[in-house]
Protein backbone atom coordinates (compact mmCIF):
# COMPACT_ATOMS: atom_id res chain seq x y z
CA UNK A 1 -34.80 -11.69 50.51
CA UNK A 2 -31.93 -13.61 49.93
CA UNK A 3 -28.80 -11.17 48.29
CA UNK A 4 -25.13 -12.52 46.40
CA UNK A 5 -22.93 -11.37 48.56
CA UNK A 6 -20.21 -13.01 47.07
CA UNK A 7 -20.38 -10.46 44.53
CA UNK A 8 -19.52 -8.19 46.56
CA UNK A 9 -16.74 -9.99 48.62
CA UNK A 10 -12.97 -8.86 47.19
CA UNK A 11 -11.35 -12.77 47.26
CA UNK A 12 -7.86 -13.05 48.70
CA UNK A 13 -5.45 -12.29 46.18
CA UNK A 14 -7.98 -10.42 43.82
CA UNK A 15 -6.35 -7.30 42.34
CA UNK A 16 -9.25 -4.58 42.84
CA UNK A 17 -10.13 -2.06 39.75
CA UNK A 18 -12.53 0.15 41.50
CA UNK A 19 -13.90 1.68 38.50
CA UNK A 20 -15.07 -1.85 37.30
CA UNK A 21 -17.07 -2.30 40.33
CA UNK A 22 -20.68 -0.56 40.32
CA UNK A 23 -21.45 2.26 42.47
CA UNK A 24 -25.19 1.13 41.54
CA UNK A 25 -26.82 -1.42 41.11
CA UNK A 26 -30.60 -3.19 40.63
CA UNK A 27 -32.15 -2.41 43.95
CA UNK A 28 -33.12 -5.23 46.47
CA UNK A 29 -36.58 -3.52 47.10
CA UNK A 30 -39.48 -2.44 45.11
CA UNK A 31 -40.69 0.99 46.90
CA UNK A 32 -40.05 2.91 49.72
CA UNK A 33 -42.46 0.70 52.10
CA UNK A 34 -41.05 -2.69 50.36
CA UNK A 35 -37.32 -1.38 51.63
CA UNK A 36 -38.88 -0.28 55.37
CA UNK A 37 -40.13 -4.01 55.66
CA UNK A 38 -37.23 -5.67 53.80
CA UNK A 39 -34.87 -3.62 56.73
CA UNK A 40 -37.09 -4.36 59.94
CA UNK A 41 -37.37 -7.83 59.34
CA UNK A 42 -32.96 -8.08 58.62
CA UNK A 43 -33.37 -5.78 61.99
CA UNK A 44 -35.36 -8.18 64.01
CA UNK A 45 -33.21 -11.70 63.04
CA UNK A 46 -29.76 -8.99 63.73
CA UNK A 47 -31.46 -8.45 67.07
CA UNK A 48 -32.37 -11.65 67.72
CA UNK A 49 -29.10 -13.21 66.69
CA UNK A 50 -27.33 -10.71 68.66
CA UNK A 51 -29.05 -11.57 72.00
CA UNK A 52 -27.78 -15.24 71.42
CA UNK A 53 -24.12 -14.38 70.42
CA UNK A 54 -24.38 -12.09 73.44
CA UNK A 55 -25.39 -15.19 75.82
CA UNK A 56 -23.11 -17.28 73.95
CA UNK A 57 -20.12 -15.26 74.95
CA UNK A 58 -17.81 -17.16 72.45
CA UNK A 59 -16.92 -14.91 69.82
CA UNK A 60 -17.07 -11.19 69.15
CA UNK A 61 -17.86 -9.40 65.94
CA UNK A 62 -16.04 -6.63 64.36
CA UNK A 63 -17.74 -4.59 61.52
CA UNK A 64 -14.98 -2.02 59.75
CA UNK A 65 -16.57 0.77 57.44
CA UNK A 66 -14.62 2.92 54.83
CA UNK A 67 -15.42 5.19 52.74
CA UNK A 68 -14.94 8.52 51.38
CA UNK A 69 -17.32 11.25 53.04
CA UNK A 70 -20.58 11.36 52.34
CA UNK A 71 -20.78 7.65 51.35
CA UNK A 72 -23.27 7.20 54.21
CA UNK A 73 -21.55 5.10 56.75
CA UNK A 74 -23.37 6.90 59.90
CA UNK A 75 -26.96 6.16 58.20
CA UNK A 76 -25.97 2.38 57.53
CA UNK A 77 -24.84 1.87 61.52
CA UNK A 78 -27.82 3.92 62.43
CA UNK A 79 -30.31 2.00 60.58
CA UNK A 80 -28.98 -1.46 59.95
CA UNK A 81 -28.55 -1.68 64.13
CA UNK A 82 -31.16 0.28 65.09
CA UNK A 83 -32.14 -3.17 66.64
CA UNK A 84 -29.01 -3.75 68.48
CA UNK A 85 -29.10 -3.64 72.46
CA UNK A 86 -27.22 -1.27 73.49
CA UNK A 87 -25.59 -2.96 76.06
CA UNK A 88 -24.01 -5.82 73.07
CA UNK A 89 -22.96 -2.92 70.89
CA UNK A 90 -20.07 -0.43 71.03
CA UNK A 91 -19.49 2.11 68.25
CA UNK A 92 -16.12 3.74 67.73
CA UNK A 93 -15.33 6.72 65.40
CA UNK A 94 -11.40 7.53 64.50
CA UNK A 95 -10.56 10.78 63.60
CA UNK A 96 -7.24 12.47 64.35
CA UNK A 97 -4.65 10.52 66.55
CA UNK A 98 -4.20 12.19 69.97
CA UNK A 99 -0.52 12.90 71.14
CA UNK A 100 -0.62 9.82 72.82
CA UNK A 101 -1.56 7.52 70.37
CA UNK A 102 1.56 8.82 68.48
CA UNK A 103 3.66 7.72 71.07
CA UNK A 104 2.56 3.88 70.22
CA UNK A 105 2.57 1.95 67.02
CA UNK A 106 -0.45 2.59 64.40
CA UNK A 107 -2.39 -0.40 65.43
CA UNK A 108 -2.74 0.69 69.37
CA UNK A 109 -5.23 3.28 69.62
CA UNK A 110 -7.72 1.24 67.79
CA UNK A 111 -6.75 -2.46 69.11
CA UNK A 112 -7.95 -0.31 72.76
CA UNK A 113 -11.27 -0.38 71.24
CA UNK A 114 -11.70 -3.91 69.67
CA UNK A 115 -14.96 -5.84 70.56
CA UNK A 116 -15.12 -8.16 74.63
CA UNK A 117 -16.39 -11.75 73.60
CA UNK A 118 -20.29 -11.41 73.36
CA UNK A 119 -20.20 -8.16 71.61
CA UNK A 120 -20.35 -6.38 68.29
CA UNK A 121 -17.56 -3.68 67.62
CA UNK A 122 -18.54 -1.39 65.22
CA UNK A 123 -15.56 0.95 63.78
CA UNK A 124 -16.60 3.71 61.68
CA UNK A 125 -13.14 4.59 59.71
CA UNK A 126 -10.67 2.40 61.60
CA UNK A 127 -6.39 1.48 61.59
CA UNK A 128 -7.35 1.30 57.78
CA UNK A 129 -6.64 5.46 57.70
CA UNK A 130 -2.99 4.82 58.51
CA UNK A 131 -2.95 3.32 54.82
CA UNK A 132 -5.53 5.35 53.06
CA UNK A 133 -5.31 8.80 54.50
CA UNK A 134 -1.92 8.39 55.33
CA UNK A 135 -0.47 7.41 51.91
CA UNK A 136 -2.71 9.83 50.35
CA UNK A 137 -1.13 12.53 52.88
CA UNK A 138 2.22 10.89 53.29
CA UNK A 139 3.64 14.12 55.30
CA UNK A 140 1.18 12.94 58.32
CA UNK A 141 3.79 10.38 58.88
CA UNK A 142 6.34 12.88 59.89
CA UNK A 143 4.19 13.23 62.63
CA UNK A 144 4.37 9.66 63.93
CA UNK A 145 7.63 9.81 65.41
CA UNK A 146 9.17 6.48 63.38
CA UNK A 147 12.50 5.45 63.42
CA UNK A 148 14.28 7.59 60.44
CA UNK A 149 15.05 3.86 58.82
CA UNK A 150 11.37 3.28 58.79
CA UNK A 151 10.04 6.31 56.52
CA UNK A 152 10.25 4.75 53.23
CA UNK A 153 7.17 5.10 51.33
CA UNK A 154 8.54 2.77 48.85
CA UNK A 155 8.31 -0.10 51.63
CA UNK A 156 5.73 1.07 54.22
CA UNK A 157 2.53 0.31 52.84
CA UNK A 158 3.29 -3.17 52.27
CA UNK A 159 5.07 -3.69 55.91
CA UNK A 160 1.74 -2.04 57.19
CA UNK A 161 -0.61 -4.16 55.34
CA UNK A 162 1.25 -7.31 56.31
CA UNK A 163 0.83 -5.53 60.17
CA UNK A 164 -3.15 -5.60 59.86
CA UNK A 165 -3.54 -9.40 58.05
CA UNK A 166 -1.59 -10.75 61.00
CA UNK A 167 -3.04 -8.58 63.55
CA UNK A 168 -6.82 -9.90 62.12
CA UNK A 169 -5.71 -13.27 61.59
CA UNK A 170 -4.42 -13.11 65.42
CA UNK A 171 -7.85 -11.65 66.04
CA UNK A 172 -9.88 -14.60 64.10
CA UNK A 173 -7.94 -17.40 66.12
CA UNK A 174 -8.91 -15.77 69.27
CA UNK A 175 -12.54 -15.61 68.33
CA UNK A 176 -13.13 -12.33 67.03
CA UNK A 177 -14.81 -12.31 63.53
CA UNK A 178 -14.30 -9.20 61.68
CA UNK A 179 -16.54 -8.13 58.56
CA UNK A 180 -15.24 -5.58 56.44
CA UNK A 181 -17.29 -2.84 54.73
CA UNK A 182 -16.18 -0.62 51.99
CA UNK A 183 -19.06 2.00 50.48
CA UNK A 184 -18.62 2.67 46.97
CA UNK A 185 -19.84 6.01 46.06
CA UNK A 186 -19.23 7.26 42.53
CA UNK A 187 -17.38 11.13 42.34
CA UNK A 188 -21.04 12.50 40.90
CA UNK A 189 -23.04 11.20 43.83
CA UNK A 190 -20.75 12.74 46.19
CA UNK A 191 -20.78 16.00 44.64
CA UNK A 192 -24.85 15.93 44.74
CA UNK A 193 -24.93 14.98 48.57
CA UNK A 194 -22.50 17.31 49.04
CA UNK A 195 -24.62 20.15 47.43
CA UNK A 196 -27.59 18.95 49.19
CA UNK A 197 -25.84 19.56 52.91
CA UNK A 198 -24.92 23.27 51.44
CA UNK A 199 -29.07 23.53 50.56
CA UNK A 200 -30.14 22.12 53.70
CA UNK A 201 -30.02 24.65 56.86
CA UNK A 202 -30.37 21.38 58.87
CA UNK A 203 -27.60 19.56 57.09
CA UNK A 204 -24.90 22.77 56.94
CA UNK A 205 -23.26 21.08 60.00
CA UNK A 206 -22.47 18.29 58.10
CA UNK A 207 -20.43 19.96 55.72
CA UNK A 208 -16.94 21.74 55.66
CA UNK A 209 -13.94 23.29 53.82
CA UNK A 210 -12.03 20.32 54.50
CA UNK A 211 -14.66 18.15 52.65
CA UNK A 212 -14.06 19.67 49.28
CA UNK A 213 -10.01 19.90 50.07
CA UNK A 214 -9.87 16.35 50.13
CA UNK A 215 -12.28 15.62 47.40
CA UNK A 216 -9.85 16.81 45.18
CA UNK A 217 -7.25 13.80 46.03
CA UNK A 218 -10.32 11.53 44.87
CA UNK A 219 -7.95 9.82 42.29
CA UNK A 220 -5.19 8.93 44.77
CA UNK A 221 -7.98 7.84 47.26
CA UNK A 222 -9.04 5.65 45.20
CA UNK A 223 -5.54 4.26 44.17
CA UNK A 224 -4.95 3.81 48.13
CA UNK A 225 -8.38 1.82 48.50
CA UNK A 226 -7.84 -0.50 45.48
CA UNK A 227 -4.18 -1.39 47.09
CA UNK A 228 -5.54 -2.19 50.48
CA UNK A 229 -8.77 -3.72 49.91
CA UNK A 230 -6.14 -6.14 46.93
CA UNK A 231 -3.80 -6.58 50.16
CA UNK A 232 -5.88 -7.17 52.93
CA UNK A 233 -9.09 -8.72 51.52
CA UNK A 234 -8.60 -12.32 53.26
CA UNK A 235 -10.50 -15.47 53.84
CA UNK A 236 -11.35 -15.12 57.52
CA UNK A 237 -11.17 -11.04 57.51
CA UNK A 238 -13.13 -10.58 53.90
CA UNK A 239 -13.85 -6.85 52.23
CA UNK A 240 -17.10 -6.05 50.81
CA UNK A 241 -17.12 -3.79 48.03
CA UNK A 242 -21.15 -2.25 48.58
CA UNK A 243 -22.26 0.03 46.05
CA UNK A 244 -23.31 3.21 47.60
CA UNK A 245 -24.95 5.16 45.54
CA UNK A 246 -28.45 4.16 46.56
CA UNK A 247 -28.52 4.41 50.32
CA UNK A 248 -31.39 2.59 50.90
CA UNK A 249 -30.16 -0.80 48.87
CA UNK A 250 -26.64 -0.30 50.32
CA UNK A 251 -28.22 -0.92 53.98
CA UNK A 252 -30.16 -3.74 53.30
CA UNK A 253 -26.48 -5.30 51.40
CA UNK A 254 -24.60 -4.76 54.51
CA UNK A 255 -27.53 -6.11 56.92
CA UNK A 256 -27.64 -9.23 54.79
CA UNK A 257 -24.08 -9.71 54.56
CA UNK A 258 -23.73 -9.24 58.20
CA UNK A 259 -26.69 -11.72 58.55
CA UNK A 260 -25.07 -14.24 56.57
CA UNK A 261 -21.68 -14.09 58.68
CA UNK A 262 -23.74 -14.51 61.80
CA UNK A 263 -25.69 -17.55 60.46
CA UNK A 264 -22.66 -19.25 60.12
CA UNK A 265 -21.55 -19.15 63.74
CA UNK A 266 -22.02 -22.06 65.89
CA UNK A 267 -24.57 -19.77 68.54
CA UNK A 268 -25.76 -21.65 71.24
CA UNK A 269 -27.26 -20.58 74.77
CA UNK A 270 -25.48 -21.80 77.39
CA UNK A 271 -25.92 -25.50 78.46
CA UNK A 272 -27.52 -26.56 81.59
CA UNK A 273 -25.74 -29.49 82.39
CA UNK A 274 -27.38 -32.08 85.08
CA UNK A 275 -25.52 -30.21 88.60
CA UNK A 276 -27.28 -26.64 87.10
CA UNK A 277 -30.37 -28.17 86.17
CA UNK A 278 -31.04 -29.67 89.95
CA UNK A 279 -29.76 -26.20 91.28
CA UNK A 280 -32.52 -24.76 89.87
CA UNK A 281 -34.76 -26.94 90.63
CA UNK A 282 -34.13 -26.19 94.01
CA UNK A 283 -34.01 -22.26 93.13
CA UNK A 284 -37.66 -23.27 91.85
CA UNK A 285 -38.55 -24.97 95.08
CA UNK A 286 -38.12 -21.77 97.06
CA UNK A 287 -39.42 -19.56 94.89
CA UNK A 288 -43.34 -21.69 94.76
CA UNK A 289 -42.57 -21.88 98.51
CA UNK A 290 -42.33 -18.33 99.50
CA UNK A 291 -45.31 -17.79 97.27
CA UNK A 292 -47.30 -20.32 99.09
CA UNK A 293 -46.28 -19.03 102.63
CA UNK A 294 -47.11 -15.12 101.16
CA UNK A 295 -50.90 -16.43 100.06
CA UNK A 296 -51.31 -17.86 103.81
């Protein structure tokens, strides 16, 4: 299976119109079983790709998903690294900042979290809320104890998306390569999974008050996200615009996209130069010995 991702990449200076970008499209499968194979064999190369980048312990990978709820961000990580060793994989979820993440700048509580060389970093809603949720909500900056001269909204987004490119582009120098995801769910298919976790006893939990309070900002939400992803889409730190309506085709979009970025890397296992090679050899040496003196 080999998928376009390039039309879903947002190019650097590319002014986003979300409602020109499909929340559907032709799906990469053919049935339900075509889309189970199609999704363990992305699985196995993710896992097998990840146990050399692990070795390697060059670079680190950062994966960043947005959405709105319900776009099905938590089934995407879930199934598209279900392969993943644990032990190479971190997942970090960002919900409310705690007192003392107010007492630092908006890019500290998540820069805590970012992805050891070897690794994969996966945020699920990231320092992306302090331009999303927070313009759409900008009283929650009141909160966030800034200097009185900093607080206009006028000038803040832009300052704060200029904060993140140079943060990332700090990040990609230093060897972390970060792949941005955002899941474009149309307003209808919200409302129907939404409906489905009132139907479902098992999926009740899922759902709350707060869900359909901030449903109806979905226009300014979407304003927010077509001004970042415009401002921050860049060469080395790209957004993906996946259409999200179909779960199923979305994952196999982001595995393949994540596949691609990984190809790309220069992943090597460590070299055994000619002092480590006769080390083991000797390593070797003892180990047939000791099974030779075991056997007497």
């Amino acid at each position: 299976m080999k998928i376009n991702i390039s039309s879903f990449r947002v190019e650097p200076g590319t002014k986003v119109q979300l409602s020109k970008r499909r929340t559907r499209v032709n799906p990469c499968y053919e049935s339900s079983d075509d889309y189970r194979k199609l999704l363990a064999t992305q699985v196995e190369e993710l896992s097998n790709l990840q146990q050399l980048h692990y070795a390697s312990d060059r670079y680190s990978l950062l994966l960043v998903f947005q959405a709105m709820d319900a776009a099905g961000k938590d089934g995407a990580i879930r199934h598209v690294m279900s392969g993943i060793n644990p032990q190479g994989c971190q997942v970090f979820s960002f919900k409310h900042p705690s007192a003392i993440d107010l007492d630092h700048d908006f890019l500290w509580r998540t820069n805590q979290c970012l992805p050891e060389r070897g690794r994969i970093g996966i945020f699920n809603r990231s320092y992306y809320e302090e331009v999303l949720i927070v313009r759409v909500h900008p009283e929650i900056l009141l909160a966030q104890k800034l200097p009185v001269g900093e607080l206009d909204v006028h000038t803040i987004w832009d300052q704060r998306y200029k904060s993140i490119v140079d943060m990332e582009a700090h990040l990609h120098r230093n060897g972390t390569r970060i792949i941005k995801f955002f899941l474009h769910m149309s307003k209808e298919e919200q409302r129907q999974r939404f409906l489905s976790r009132i139907d479902n006893p098992k999926k009740n939990w899922k759902f709350s008050e707060g869900d359909l309070t901030e449903r109806s900002f979905w226009n300014q939400y979407m304003l927010a996200y077509e001004s970042c992803l415009s401002a921050t889409s860049t060469q080395n730190a790209p957004w993906y615009v996946v259409p999200a309506d179909d779960k199923e085709n979305a994952r196999l979009i982001i595995a393949d996209i994540i596949l691609q970025h990984y190809r790309e890397l220069d992943l090597q296992y460590p070299h055994s130069g000619e002092i480590r090679q006769q080390e083991l050899e000797g390593f070797r040496a003892q180990l047939l010995a000791e099974a030779h003196f075991s056997n007497r």
